[in-house]
Protein backbone atom coordinates (compact mmCIF):
# COMPACT_ATOMS: atom_id res chain seq x y z
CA UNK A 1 -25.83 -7.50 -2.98
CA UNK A 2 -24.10 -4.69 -4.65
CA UNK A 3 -22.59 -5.19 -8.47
CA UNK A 4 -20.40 -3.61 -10.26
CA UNK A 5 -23.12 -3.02 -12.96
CA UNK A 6 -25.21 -0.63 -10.31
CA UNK A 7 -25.92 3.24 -10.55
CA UNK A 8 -23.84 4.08 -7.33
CA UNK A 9 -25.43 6.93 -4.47
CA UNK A 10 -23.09 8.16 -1.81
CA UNK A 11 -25.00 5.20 0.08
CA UNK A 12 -24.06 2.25 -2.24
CA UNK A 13 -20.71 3.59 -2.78
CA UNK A 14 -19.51 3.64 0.55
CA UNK A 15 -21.14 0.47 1.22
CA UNK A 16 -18.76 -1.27 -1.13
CA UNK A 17 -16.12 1.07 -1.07
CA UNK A 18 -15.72 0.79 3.24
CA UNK A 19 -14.60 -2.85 3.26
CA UNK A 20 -11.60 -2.16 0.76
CA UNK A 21 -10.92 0.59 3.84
CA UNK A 22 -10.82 -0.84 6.38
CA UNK A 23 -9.29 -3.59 4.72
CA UNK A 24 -6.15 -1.23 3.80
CA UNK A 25 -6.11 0.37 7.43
CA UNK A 26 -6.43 -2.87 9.34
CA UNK A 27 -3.59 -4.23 7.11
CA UNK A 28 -1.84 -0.85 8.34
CA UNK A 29 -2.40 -1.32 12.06
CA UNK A 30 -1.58 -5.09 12.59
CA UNK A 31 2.36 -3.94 10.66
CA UNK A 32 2.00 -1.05 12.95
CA UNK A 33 1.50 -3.94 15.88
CA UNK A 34 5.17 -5.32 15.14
CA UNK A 35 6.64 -1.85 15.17
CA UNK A 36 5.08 -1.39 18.95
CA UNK A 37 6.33 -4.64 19.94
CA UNK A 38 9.71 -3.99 18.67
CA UNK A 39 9.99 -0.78 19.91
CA UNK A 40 8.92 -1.71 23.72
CA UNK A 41 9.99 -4.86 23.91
CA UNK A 42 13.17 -5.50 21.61
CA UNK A 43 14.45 -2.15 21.53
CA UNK A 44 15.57 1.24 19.67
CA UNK A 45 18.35 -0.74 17.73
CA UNK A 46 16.00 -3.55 16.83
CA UNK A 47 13.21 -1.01 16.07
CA UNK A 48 15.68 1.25 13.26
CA UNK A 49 16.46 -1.99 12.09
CA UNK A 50 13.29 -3.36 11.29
CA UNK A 51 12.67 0.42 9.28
CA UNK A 52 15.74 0.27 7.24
CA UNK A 53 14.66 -3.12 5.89
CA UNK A 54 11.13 -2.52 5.04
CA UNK A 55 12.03 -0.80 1.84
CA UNK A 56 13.60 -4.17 0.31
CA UNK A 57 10.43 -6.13 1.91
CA UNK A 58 8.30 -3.55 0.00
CA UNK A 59 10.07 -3.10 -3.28
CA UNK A 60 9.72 -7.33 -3.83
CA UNK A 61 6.13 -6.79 -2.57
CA UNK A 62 5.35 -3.64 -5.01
CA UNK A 63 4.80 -6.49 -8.05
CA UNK A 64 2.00 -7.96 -6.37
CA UNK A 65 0.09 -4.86 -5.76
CA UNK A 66 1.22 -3.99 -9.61
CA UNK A 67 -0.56 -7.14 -11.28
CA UNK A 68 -3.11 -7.16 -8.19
CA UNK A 69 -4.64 -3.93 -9.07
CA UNK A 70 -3.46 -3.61 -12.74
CA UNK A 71 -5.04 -6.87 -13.22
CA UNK A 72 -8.50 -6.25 -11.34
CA UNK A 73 -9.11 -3.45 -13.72
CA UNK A 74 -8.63 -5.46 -16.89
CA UNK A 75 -10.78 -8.29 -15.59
CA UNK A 76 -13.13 -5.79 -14.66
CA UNK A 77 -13.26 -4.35 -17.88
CA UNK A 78 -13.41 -8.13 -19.86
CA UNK A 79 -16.58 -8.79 -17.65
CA UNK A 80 -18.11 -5.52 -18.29
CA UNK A 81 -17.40 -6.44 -21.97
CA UNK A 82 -19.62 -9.73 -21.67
CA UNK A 83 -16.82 -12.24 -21.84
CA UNK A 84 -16.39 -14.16 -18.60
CA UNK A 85 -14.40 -17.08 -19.67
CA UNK A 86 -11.91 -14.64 -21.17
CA UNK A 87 -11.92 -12.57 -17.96
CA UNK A 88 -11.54 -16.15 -15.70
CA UNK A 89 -8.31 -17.04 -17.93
CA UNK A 90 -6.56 -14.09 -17.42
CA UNK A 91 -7.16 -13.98 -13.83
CA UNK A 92 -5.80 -17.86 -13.70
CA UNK A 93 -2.87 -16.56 -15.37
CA UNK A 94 -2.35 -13.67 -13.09
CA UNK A 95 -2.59 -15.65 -9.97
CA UNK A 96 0.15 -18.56 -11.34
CA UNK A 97 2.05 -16.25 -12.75
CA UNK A 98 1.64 -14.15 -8.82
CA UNK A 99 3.00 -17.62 -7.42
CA UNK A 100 6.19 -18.14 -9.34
CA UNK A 101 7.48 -14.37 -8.95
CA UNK A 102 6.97 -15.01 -5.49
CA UNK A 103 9.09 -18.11 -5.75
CA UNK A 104 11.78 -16.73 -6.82
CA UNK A 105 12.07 -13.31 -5.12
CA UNK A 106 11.88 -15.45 -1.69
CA UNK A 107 15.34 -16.88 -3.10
CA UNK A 108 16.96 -13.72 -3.72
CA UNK A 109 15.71 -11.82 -0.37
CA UNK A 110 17.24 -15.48 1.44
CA UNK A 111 20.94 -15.02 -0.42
CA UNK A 112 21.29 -11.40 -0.55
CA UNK A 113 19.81 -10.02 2.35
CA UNK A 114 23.10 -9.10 4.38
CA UNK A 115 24.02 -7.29 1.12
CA UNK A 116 20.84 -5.15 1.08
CA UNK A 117 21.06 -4.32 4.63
CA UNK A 118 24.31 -3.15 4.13
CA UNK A 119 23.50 -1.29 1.00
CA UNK A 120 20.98 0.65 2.50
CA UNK A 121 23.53 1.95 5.11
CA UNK A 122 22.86 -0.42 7.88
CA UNK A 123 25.54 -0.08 10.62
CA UNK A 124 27.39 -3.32 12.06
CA UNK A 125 25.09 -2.96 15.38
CA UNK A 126 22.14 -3.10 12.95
CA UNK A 127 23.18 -5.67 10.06
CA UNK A 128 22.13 -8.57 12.20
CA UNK A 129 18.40 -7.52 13.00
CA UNK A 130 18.22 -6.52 9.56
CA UNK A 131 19.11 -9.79 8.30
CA UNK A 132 17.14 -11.71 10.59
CA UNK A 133 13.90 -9.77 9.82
CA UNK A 134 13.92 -9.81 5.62
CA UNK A 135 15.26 -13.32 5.52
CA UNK A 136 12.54 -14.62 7.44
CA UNK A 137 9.98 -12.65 5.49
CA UNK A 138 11.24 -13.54 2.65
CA UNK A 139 10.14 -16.97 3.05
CA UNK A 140 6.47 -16.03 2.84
CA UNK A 141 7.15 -13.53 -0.27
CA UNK A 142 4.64 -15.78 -1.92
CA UNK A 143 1.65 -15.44 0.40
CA UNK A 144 2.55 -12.08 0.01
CA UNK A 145 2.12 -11.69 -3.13
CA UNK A 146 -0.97 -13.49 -2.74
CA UNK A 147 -2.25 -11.62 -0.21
CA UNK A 148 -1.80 -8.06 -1.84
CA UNK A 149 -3.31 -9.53 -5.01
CA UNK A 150 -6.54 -11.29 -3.30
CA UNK A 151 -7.12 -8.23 -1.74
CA UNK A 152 -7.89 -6.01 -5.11
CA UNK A 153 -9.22 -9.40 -6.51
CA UNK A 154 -11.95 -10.23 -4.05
CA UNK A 155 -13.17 -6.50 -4.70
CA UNK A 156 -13.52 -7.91 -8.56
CA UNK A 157 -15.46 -10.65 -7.62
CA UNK A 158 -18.32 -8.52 -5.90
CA UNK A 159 -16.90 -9.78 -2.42
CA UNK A 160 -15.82 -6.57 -0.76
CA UNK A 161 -16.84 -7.76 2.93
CA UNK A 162 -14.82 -11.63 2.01
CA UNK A 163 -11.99 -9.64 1.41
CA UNK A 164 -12.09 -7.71 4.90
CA UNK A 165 -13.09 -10.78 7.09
CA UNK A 166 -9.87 -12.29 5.65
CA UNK A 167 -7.51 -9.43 6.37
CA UNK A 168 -9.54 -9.20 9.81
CA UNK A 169 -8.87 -12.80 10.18
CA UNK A 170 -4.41 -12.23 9.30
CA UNK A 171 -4.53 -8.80 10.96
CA UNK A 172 -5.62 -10.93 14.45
CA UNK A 173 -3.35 -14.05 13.48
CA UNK A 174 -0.91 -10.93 13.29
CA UNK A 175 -1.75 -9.29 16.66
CA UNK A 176 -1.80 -12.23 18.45
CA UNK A 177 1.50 -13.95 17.44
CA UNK A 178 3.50 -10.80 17.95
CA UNK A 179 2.29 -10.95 21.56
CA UNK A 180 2.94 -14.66 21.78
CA UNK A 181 6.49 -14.42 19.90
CA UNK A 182 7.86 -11.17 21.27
CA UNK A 183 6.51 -10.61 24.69
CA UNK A 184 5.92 -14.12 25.94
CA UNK A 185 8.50 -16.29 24.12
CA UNK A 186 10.99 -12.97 23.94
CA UNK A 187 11.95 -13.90 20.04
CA UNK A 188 12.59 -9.83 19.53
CA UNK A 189 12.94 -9.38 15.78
CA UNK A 190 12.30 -12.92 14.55
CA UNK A 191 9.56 -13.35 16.38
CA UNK A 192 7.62 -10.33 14.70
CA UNK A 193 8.75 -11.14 11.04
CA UNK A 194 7.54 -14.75 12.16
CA UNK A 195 3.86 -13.23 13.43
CA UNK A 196 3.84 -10.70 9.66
CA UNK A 197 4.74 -14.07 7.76
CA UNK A 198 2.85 -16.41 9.19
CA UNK A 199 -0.66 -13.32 8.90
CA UNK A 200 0.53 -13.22 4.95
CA UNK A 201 -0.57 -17.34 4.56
CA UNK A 202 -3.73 -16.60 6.15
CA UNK A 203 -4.55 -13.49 4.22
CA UNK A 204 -3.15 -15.36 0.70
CA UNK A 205 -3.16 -18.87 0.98
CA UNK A 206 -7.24 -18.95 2.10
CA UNK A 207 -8.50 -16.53 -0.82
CA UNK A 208 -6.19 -18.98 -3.23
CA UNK A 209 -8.20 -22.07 -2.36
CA UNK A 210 -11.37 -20.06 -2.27
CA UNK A 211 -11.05 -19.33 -5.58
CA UNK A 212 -9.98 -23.03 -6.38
CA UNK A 213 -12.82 -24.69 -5.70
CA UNK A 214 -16.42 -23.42 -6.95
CA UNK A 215 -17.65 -20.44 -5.92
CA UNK A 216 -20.49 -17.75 -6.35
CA UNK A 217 -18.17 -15.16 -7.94
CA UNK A 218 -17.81 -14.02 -11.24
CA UNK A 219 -14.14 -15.70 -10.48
CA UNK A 220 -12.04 -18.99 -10.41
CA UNK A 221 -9.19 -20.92 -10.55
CA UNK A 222 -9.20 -23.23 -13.80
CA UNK A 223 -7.41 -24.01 -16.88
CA UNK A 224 -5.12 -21.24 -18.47
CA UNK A 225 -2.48 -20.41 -21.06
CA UNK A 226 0.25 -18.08 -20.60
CA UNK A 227 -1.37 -14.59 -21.77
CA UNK A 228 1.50 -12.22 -22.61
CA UNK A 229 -0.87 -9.83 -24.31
CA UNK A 230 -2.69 -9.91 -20.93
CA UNK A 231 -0.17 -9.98 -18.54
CA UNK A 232 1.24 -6.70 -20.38
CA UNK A 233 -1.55 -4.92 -20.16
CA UNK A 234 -2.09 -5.86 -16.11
CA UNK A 235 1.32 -4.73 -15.58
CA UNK A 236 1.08 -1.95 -17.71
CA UNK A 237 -2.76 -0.78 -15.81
CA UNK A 238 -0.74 -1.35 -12.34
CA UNK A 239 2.48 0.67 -13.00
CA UNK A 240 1.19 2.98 -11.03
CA UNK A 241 1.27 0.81 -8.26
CA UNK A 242 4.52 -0.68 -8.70
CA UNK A 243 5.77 2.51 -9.10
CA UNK A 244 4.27 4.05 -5.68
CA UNK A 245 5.70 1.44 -3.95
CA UNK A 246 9.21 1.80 -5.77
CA UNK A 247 9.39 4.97 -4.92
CA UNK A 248 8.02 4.88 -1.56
CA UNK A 249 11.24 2.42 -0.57
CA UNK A 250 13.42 4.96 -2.68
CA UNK A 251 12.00 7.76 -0.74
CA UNK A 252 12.40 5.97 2.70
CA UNK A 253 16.14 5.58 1.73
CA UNK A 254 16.76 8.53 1.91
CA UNK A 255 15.19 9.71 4.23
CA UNK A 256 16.88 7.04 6.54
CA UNK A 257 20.19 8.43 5.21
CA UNK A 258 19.00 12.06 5.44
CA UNK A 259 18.04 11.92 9.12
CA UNK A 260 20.97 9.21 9.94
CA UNK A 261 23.29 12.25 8.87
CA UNK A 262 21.48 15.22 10.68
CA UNK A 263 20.19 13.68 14.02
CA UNK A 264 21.42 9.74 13.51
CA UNK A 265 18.88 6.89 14.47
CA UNK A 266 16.70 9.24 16.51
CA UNK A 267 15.48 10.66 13.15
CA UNK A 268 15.06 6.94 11.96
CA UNK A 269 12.90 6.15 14.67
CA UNK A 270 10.88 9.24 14.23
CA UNK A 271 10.61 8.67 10.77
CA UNK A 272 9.73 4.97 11.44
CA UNK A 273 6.79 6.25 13.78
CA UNK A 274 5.63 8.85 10.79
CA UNK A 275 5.57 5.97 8.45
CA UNK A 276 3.29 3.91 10.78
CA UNK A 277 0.88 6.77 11.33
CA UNK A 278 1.08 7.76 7.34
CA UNK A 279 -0.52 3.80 6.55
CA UNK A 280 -3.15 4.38 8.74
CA UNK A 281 -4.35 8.07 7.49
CA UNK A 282 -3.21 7.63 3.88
CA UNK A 283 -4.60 3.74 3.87
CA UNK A 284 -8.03 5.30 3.71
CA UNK A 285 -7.24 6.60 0.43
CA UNK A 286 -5.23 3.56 -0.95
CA UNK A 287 -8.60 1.75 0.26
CA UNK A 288 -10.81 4.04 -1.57
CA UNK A 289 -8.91 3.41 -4.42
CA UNK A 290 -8.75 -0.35 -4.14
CA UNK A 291 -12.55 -0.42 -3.95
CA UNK A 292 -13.71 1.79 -6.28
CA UNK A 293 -10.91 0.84 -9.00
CA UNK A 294 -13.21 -2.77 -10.12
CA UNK A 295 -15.92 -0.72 -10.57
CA UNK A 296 -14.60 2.42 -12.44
CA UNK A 297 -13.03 -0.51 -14.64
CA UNK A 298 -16.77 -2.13 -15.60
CA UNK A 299 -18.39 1.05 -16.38
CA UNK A 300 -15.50 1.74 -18.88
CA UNK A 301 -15.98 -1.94 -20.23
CA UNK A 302 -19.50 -1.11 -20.94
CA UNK A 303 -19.02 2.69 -22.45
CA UNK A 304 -21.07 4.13 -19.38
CA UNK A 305 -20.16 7.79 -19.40
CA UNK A 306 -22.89 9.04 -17.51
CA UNK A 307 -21.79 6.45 -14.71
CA UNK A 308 -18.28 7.27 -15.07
CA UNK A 309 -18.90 10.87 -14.51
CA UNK A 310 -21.44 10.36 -11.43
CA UNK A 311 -18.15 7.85 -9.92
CA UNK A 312 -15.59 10.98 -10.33
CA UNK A 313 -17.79 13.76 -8.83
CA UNK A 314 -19.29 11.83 -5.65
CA UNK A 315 -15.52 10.77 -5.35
CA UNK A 316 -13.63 13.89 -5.44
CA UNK A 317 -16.40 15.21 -2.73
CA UNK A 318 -15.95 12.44 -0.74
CA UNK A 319 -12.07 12.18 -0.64
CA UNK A 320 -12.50 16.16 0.34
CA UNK A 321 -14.72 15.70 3.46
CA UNK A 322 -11.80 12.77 4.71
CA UNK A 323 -8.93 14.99 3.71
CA UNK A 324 -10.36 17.83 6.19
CA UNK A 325 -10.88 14.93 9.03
CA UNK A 326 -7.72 12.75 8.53
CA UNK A 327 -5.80 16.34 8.66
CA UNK A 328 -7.59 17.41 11.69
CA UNK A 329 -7.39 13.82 13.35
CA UNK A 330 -3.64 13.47 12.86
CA UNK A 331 -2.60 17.21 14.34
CA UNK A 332 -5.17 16.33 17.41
CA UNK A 333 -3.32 12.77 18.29
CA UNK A 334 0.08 13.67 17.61
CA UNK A 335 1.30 13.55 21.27
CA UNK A 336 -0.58 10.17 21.86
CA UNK A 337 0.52 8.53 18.62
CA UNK A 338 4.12 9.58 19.59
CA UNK A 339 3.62 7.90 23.15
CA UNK A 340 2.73 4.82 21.88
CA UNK A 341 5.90 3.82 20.71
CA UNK A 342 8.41 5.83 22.34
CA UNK A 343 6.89 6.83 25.65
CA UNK A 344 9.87 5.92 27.46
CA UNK A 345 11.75 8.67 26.05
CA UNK A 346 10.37 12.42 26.28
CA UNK A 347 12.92 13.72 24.31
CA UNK A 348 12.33 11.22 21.18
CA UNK A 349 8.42 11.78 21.74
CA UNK A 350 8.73 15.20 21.74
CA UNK A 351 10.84 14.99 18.28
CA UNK A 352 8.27 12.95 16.90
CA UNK A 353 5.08 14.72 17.92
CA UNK A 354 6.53 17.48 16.37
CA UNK A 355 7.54 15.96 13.20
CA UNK A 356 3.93 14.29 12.75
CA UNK A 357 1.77 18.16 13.60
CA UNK A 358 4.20 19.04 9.84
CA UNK A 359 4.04 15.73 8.07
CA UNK A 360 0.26 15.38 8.36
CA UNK A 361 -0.47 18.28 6.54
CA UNK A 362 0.22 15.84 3.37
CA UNK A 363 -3.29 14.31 4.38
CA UNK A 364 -4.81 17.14 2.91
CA UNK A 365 -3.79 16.77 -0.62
CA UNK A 366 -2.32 13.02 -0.89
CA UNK A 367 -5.85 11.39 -1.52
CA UNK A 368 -6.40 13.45 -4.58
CA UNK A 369 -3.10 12.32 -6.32
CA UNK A 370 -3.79 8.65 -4.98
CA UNK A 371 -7.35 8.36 -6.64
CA UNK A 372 -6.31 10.55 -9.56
CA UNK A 373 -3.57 7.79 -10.41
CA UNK A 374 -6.22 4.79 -9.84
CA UNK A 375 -8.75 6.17 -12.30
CA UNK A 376 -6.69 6.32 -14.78
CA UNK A 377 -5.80 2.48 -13.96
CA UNK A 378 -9.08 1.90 -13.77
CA UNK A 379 -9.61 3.45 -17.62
CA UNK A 380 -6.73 0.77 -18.62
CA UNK A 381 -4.21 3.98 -19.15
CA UNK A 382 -1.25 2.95 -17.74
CA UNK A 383 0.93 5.62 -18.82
CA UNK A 384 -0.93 8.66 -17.89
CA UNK A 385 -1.48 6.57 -13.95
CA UNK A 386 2.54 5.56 -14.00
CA UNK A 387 3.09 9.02 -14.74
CA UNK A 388 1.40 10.65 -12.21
CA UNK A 389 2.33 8.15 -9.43
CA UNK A 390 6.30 8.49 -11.30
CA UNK A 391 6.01 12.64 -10.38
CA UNK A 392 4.41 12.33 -7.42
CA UNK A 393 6.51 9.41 -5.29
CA UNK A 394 9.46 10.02 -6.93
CA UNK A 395 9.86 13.23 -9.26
CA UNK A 396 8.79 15.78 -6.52
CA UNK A 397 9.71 14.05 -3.34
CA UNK A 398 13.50 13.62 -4.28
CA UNK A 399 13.56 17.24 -4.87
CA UNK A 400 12.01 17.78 -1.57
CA UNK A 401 13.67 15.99 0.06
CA UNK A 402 17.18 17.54 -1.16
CA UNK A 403 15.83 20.87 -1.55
CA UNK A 404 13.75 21.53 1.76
CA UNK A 405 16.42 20.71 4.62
CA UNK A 406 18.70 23.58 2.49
CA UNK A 407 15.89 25.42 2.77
CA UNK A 408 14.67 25.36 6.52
CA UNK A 409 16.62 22.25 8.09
CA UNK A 410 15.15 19.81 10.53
CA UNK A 411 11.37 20.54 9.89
CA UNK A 412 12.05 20.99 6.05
CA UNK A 413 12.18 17.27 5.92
CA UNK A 414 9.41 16.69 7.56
CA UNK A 415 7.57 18.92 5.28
CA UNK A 416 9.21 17.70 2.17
CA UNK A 417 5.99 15.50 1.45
CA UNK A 418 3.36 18.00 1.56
CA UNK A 419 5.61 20.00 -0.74
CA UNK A 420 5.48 17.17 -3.08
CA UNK A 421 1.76 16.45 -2.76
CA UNK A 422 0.58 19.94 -3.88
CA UNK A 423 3.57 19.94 -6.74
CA UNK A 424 1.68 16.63 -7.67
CA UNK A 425 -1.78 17.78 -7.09
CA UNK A 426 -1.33 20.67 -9.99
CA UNK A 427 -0.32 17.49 -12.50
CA UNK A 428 -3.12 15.62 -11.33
CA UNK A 429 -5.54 18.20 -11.88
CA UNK A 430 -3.86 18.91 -15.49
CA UNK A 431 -4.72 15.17 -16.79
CA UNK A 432 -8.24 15.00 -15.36
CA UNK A 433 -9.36 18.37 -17.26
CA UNK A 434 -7.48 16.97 -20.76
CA UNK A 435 -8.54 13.48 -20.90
CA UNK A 436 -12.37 14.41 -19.92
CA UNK A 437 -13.64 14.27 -23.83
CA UNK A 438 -11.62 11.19 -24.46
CA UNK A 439 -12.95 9.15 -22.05
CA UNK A 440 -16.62 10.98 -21.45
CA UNK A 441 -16.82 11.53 -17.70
């Protein structure tokens, strides 16, 4: 079994690293599922809706992928340090703490769902889908939270492949209820926030009672005491994170409004279909990231430079040989990615095809920000990662997006991204070079 203690070849690094992968890309595909059903089966209004939702879905979401990976690399570093009881009372903490925020999030996304649908421009045909599909989610925010958390916490624990089989295990519970709710039962838009809901128990409720009971991990469920030294420093290591996902439903905002006002819900569907395809390519890096974050953490706990530095180089070469193939992959399938959800309209495929050959060209650059940003959480520096993550999601993107439809119109919002990446990419590149001495790698 591989620990976070090894010397990691290219061989032992993607051997723990692939699970966290495919883990993030299967995770991608079974949302991707409820967009196909929607699409084919409950139609282009339901379909829009279901896109100009996601953002408030994502934004509650964003805090349990903020203390999920903040906290991994904290406990990551307190075991590298030696102290395991330490390390098993923060991660208590984190968990409860996961639980309650959950709690109460479900509550507001229940009351004020109608208002967020209408805030984010929802039109009276749409406010209805809209509504059904966050309030039901919103019911399992907490084995949401749970879920995102478990994910980067499993990976902490030395149980990479425990943490796939489980998102295997929702991804199917997933697959199979959207078929079940939306094609046999015809439940349209309920029935695929149902199928997402019910996958986020399985993929967060299981890991929580895993951890419960004894184990062979360096992790468990015990006794705690409200940490807010800890808890700080979790959210402070995953700001990053929480800000990715901020701005991710930020950017999605406007580009719903964007494309609502130059081509109407056409554009949303397109963009909807760009967002699916983006999970899949760019989950590869957030999976990377997820994976190798524990382990970056450890070596910093235990002041292993020359480990550090072997982690960043076999990285950055190994994020460039995917970059080259994701790119490639994505211009090759944009006609059949395009057909899968919107065959039944050549004019809407053909707008879409078109709009994923531009917007994949952000798969050459985006993994370099993305694991730039996680080893920095991994080092414990939360500023320098929420910086980076701050410029690139949000900083250069809004500009991007204002600036590049001036600029060249239709397909200068579709490029707007891999503007942004590069801007990003320069930053990036700036904070690797001038922390080097500080941290030794």
């Amino acid at each position: 079994m591989i620990q976070l203690s090894d010397h990691f070849t290219y061989k032992k690094l993607l051997s723990f690293t692939i699970p966290s992968i495919v883990m993030v890309i299967f995770t991608s595909l079974y949302t991707i599922v409820d967009g196909i059903f929607v699409s084919n089966v409950a139609g282009n209004d339901a379909f829009a809706a279901l896109n100009l939702i996601w953002p408030i879905i994502a934004i509650m979401g964003a805090v349990g992928f903020m203390i999920g990976m903040g906290g991994s690399a904290l406990i990551a570093k307190t075991l590298g340090e030696g102290e395991h009881t330490k390390a098993n009372e923060i991660f208590s903490m984190l968990i409860y703490v996961l639980m309650g925020i959950g709690a109460l999030l479900s509550v507001i996304g229940i009351f004020f769902m109608e208002d967020f649908a209408r805030l984010l421009g929802a039109s009276e045909e749409l406010v209805p889908y809209c509504v059904i599909y966050g309030r039901t989610l919103s019911i399992f925010m907490v084995g949401y939270f749970l879920q995102n958390a478990s994910q980067s916490f499993l990976v902490t624990a030395e149980r990479p492949k425990l943490s796939l089989a489980l998102t295997l295990a929702a991804g199917f519970t997933n697959i199979v209820l959207d078929y079940l709710f939306i094609s046999v039962f015809r439940w349209g838009i309920l029935g695929a926030a149902l199928a997402t809901g019910l996958s986020w128990l399985v993929g967060g409720i299981i890991p929580f009672f895993y951890f419960l009971f004894p184990n062979p991990t360096p992790l468990a469920l015990g006794k705690t005491r409200l940490d807010l030294r800890a808890l700080g420093q979790a959210c402070f290591n995953g700001s990053s994170e929480m800000i990715s996902n901020l701005s991710m439903s930020v950017i999605n905002v406007l580009y719903n409004l964007e494309l609502m006002k130059m081509i109407g819900s056409d554009g949303v569907v397109a963009y909807g279909i760009i967002q699916y395809i983006a999970f899949v390519f760019v989950g590869a890096y957030l999976g990377y990231a997820f994976g190798i974050t524990p382990v970056l953490g450890y070596q910093y706990g235990a002041n292993n430079h020359k480990e550090l530095k072997n982690l960043l180089k076999k990285s950055l070469i190994l994020i460039a040989i995917a970059a080259v193939v994701l790119t490639i992959l994505a211009e090759m399938m944009a006609n059949l990615l395009a057909s899968i959800f919107v065959s039944y309209s050549i004019e809407l495929m053909t707008l879409t095809s078109h709009a994923i050959r531009i917007y994949s060209l952000s798969f050459l650059v985006a993994g370099f920000n993305i694991f730039a940003s996680s080893f920095f959480t991994a080092l414990n520096n939360g500023f320098i990662s929420g910086l980076l993550s701050f410029v690139r999601t949000f900083v250069f993107q809004v500009v991007s997006i204002i600036v590049m439809p001036l600029l060249f119109g239709l397909d200068g919002i579709w490029a707007a991204i891999s503007v942004a990446e590069v801007g990003a990419l320069f930053v990036s590149a700036f904070f690797l070079k001038e922390e080097k001495k500080k941290y030794g790698y």
